[in-house]
Protein backbone atom coordinates (compact mmCIF):
# COMPACT_ATOMS: atom_id res chain seq x y z
CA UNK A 1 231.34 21.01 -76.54
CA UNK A 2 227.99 18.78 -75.97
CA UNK A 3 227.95 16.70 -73.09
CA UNK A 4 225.47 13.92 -73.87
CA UNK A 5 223.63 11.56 -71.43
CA UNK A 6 221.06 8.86 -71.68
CA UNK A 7 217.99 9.03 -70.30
CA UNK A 8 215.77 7.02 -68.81
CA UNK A 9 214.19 6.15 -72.27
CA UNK A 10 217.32 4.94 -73.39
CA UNK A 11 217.89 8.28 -75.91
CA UNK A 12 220.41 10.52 -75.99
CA UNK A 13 220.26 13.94 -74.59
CA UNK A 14 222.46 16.96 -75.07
CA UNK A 15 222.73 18.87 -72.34
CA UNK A 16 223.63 22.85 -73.24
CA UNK A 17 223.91 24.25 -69.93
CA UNK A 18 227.52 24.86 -68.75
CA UNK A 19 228.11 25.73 -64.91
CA UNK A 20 229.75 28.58 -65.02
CA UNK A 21 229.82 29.17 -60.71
CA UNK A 22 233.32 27.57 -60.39
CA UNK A 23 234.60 30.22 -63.00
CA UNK A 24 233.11 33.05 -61.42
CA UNK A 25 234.51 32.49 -58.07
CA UNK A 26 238.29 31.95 -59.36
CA UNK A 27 237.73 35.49 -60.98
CA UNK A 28 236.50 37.19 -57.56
CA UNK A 29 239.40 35.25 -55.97
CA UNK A 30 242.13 36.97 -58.80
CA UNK A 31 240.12 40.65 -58.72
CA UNK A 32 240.59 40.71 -54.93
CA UNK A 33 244.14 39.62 -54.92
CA UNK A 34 244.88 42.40 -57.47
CA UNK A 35 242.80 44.72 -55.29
CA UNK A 36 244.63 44.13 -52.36
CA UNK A 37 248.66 43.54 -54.16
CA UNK A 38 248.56 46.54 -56.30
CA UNK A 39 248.98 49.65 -53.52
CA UNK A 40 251.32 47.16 -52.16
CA UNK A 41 253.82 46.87 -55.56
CA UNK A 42 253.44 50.86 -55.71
CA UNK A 43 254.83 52.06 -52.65
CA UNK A 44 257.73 53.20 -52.63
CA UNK A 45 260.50 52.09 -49.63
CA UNK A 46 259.58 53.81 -46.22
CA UNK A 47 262.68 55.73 -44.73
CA UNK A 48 263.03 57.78 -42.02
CA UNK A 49 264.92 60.73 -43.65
CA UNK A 50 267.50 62.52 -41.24
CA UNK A 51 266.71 65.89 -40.49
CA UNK A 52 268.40 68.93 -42.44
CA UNK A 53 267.54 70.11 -45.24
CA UNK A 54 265.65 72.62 -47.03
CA UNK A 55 263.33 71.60 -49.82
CA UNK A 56 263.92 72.62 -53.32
CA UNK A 57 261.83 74.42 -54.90
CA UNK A 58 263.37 73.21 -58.61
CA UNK A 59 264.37 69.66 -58.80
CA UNK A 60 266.30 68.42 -61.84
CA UNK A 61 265.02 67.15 -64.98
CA UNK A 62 266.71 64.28 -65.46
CA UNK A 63 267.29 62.13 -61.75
CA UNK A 64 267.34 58.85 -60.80
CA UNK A 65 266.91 58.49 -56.94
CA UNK A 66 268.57 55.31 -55.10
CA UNK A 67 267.16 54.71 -51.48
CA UNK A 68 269.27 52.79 -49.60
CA UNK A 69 267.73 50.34 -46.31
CA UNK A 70 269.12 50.01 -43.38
CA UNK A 71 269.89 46.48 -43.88
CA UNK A 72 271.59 47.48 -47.17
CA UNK A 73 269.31 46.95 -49.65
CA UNK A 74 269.38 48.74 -53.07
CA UNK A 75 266.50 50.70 -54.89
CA UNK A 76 266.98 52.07 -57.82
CA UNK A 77 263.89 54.54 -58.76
CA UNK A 78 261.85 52.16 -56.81
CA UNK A 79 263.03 49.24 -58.67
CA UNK A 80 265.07 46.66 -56.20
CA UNK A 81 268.84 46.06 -57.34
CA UNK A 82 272.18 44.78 -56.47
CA UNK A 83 275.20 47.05 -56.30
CA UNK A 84 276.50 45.55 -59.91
CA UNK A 85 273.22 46.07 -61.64
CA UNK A 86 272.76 49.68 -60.56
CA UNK A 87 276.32 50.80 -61.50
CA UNK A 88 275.68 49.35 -65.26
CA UNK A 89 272.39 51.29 -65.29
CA UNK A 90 273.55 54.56 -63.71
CA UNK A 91 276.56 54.71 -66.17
CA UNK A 92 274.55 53.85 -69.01
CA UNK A 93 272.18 56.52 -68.51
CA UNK A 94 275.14 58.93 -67.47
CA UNK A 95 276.67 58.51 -70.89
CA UNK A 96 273.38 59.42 -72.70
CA UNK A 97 273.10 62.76 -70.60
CA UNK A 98 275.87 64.13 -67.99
CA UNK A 99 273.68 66.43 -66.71
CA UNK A 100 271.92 63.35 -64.60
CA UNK A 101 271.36 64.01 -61.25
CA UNK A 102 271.18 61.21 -58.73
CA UNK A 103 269.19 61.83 -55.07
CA UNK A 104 270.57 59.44 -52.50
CA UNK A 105 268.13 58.75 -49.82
CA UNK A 106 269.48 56.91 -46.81
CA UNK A 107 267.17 55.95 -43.48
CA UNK A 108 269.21 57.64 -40.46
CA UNK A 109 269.13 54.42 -38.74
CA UNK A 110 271.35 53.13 -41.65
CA UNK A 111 274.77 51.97 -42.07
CA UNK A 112 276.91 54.36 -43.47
CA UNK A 113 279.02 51.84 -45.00
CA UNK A 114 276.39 51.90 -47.74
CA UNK A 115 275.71 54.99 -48.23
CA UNK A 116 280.15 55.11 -48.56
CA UNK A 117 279.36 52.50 -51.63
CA UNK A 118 277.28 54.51 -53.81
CA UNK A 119 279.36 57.67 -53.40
CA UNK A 120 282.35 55.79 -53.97
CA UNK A 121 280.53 53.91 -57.09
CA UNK A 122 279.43 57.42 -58.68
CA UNK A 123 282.94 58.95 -58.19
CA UNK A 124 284.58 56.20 -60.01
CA UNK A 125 282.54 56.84 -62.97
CA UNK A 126 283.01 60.80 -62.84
CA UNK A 127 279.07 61.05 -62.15
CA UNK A 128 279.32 64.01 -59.75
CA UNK A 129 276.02 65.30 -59.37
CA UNK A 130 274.35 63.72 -56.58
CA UNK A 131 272.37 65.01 -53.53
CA UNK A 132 271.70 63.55 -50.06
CA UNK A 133 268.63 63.78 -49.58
CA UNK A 134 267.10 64.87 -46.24
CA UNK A 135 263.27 66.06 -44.41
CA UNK A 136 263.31 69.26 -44.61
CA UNK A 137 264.03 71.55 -40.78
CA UNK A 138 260.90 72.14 -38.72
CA UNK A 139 260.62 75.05 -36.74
């Protein structure tokens, strides 16, 4: 698009130059917002893991892993999620393969109230293979 203006000699000129500056700084603006967000979106949910376990040297091929706040807050393979939603998703995926295996990680400062919910959830629909997950012994 032409922008046109008259000059002093009372004829029109088109002016082809576009300022491009305001453009340029809204896209520095988004690329450091991005640069800044994105190691943010993939961490995953920092829990301090009670001591006791060993570590495995073969995990499962199939998991999902649920880590569980102490305030009571849901994650569901790093994915935030109510109670309701998880159970759908965890059965659905336990009907497509029974050999699922689901890690329950639970900060020691927790509730155990919570951690009662999920175990209770997965024994009502006969999923069975689930491990608490713990840091592994030191020393």
């Amino acid at each position: 698009m032409a922008i046109r203006r008259v000059s002093k000699r009372n004829e029109l000129v088109t002016l082809s130059d576009i300022n491009i500056t305001p453009m340029l700084d809204l896209a520095f603006v988004l690329l450091i917002i991005f640069i800044i967000a994105t190691p943010l979106l993939e961490q995953g949910m920092n829990l301090n893991l009670p001591k006791g376990g060993d570590t495995e040297a073969r995990l499962p091929e199939i998991k999902h892993t649920i880590d569980i706040t102490p305030a009571g807050q849901f994650r569901l393979d790093g994915r935030q999620v109510g109670m309701p939603a998880m159970e759908q998703e965890l059965v659905r995926a336990f009907r497509g393969n029974t050999n699922m295996v689901i890690f329950i990680r639970v900060d020691e400062e927790g509730r155990n109230k919570h951690l009662y919910e999920v175990i209770d959830m997965c024994q009502r629909n006969q999923i069975t293979r689930f491990s608490l997950r713990t840091r592994p012994r030191t020393g």
